[in-house]
Protein backbone atom coordinates (compact mmCIF):
# COMPACT_ATOMS: atom_id res chain seq x y z
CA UNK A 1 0.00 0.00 0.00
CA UNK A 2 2.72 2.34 1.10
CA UNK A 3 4.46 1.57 -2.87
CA UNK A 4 1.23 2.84 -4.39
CA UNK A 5 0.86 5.87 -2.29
CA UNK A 6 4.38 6.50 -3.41
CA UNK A 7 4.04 6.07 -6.54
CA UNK A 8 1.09 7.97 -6.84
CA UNK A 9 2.54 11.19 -5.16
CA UNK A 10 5.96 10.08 -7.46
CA UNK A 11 3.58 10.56 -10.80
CA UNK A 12 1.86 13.86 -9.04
CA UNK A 13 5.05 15.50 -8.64
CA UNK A 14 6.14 14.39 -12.09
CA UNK A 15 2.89 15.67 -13.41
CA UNK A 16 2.85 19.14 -11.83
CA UNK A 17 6.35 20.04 -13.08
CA UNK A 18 5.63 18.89 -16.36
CA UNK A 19 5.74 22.17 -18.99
CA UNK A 20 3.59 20.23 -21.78
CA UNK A 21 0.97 22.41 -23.40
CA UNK A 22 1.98 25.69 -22.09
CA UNK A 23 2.20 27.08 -25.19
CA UNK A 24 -0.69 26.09 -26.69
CA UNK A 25 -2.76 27.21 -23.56
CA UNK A 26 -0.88 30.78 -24.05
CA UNK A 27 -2.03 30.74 -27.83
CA UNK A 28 -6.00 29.74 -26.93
CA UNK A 29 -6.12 32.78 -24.36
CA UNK A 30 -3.68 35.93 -26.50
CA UNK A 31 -4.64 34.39 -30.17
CA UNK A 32 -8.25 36.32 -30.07
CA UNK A 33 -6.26 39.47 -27.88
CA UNK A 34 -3.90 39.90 -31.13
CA UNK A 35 -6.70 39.22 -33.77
CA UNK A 36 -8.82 42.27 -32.53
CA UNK A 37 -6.25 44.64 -32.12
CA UNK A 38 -5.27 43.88 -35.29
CA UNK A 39 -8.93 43.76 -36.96
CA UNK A 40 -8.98 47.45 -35.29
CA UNK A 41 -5.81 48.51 -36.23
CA UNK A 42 -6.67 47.58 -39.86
CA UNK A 43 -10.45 48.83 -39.46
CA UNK A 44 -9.18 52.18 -38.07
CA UNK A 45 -6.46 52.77 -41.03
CA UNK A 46 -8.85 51.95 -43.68
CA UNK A 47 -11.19 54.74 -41.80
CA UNK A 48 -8.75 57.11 -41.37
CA UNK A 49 -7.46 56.84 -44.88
CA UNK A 50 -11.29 57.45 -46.23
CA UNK A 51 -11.98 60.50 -44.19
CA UNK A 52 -8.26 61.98 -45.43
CA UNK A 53 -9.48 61.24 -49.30
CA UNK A 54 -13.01 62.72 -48.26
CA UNK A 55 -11.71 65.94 -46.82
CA UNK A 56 -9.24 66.13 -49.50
CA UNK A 57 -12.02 65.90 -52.52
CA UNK A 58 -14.43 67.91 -50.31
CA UNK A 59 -11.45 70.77 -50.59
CA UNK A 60 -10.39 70.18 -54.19
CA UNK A 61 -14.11 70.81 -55.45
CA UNK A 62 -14.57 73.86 -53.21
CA UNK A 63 -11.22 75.07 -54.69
CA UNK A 64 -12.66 74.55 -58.17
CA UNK A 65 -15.66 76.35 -57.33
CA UNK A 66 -14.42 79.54 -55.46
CA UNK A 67 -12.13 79.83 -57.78
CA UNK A 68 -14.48 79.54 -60.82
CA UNK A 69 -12.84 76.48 -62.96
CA UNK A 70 -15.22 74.52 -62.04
CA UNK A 71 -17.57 75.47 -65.61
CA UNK A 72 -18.68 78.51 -66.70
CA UNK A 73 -22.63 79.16 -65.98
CA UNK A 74 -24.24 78.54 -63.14
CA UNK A 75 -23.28 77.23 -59.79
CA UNK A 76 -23.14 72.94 -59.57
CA UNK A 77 -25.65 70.94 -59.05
CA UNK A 78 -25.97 68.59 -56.36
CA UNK A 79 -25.61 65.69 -58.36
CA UNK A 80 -22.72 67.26 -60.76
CA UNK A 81 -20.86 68.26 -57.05
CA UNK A 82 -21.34 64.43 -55.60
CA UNK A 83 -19.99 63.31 -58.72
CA UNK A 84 -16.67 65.73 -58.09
CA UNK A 85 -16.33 64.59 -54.54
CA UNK A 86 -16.69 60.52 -55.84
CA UNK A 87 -14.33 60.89 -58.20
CA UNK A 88 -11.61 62.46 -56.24
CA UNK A 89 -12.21 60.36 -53.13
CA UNK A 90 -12.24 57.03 -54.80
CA UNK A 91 -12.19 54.82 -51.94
CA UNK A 92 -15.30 55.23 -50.73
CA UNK A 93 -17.94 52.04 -51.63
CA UNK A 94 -20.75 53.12 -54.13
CA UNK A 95 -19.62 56.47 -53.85
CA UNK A 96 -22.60 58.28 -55.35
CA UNK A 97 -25.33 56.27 -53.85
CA UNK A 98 -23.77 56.91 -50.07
CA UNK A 99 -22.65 61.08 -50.23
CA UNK A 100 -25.27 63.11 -49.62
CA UNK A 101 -24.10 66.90 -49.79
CA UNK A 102 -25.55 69.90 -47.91
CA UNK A 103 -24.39 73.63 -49.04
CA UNK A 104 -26.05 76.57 -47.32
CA UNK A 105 -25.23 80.57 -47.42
CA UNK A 106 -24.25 81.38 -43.65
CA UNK A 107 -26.14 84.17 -42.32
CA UNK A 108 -23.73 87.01 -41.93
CA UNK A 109 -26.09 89.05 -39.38
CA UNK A 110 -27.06 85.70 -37.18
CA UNK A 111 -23.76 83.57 -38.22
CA UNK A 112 -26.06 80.89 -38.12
CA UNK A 113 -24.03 77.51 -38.10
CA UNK A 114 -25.30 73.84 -40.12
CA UNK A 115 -26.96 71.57 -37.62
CA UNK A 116 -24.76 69.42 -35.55
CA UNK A 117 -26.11 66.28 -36.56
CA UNK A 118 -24.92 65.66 -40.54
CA UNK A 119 -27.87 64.80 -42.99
CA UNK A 120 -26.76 61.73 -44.43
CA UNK A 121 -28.48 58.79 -46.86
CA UNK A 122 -30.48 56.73 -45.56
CA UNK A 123 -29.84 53.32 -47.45
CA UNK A 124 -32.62 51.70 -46.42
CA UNK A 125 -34.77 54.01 -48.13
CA UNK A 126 -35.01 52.30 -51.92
CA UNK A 127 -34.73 55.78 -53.93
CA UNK A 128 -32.04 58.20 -52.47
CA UNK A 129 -33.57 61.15 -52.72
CA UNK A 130 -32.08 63.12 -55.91
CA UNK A 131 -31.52 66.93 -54.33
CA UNK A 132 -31.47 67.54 -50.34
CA UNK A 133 -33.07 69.76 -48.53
CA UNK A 134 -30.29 71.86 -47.20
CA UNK A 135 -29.26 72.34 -50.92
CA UNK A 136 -28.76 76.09 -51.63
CA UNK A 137 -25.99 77.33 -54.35
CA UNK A 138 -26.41 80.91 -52.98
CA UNK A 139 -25.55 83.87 -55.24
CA UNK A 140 -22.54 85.65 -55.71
CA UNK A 141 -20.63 87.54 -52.60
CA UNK A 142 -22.70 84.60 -50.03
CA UNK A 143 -20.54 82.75 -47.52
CA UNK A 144 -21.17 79.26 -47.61
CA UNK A 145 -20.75 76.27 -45.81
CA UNK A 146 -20.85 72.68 -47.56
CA UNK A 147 -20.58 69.32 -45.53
CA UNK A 148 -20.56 66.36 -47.51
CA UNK A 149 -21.44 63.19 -45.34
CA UNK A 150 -20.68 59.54 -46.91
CA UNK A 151 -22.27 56.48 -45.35
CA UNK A 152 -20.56 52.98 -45.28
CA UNK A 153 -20.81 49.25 -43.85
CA UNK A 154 -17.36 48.70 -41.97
CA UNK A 155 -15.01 45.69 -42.89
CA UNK A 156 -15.24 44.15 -39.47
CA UNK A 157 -18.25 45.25 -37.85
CA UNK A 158 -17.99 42.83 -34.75
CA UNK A 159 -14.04 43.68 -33.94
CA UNK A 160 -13.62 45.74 -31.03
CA UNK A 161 -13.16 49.69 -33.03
CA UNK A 162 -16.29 48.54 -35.14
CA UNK A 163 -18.56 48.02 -31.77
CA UNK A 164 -17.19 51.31 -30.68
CA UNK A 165 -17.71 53.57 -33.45
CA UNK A 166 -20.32 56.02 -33.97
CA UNK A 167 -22.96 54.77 -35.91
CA UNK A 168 -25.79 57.29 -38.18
CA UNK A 169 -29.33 57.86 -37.93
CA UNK A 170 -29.30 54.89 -40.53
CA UNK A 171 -27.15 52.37 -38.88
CA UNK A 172 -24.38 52.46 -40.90
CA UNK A 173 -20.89 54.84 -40.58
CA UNK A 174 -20.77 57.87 -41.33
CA UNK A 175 -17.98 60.12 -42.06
CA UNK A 176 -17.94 64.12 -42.69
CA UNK A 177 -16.08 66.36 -44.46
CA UNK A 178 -17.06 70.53 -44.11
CA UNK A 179 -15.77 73.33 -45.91
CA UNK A 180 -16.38 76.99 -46.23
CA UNK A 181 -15.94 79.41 -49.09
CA UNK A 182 -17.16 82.55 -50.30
CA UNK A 183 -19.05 82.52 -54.03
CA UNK A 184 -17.01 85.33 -55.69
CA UNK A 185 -19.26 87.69 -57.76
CA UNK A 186 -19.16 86.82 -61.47
């Protein structure tokens, strides 16, 4: 009896010093650690690197316009502006069916500011709705103030920066881009 209770507390001892499996029980708990960071760090770079190419179109086609070589004629349409910003940005998923542009002349006696809350599509309405309703060209010598708001699905919704970010109205991701400029008289 006393040889089995020594042997037993023999294989016990051997047992608990035994390193077998450590690394694989390391890997099952920091394996999903490393995956989100990285899911995030990926996530937030691909959303950092759309709302750089956003604000840089959104400043490109106010350049064009204050600066008149944008057309001759009359100020851009909404559509004819979206399709400016789209093709400047180019990263941005089915561009034109996700900006939505607003363009306003500020009130220079009230200095009335745009809503804090960007209008943005709504893409689970089945018609985007073709001019919105805080479109206004303005006329020459206004100051204006155009925020262009694009909508998008992230990459990795569930990692740990797509729980966290912001969502719009409409459940998807918004990101906006606002500029200012001055319509020079013609």
């Amino acid at each position: 009896m006393k040889r089995i209770i020594s042997q037993i507390r023999t294989g016990l001892r051997d047992l608990r010093r035994k390193e077998d499996g450590n690394a694989t029980i390391e890997f099952a708990i920091l394996f999903p650690a490393f995956i989100m960071i990285f899911l995030s760090a990926f996530e937030s770079g691909l959303l950092m690197t759309r709302q750089v190419l956003l604000d840089r179109a959104v400043d490109l086609t106010v350049r064009d316009i204050r600066l008149r070589t944008w057309q001759p004629g009359p100020p851009p349409t909404h559509n004819q502006l979206r399709q400016q910003i789209c093709d400047r940005t180019g990263i941005i998923p089915d561009c034109m069916n996700s900006l939505l542009i607003e363009m306003r002349p500020v009130d220079r006696t009230t200095w009335t500011p745009l809503d804090t809350n960007a209008t943005c599509i709504d893409k689970s309405q089945p018609v985007a709705p073709q001019m919105p309703p805080n479109y206004n060209a303005g006329s020459d010598d206004d100051l204006m103030l155009l925020r262009a708001c694009a909508v998008f699905d992230p990459i990795f919704p569930m990692s740990d920066l797509g729980l966290k970010l912001a969502r719009a109205n409409t459940g998807d991701y918004a990101l906006v881009a606002t500029s200012i400029f001055v319509n020079e008289p013609s």
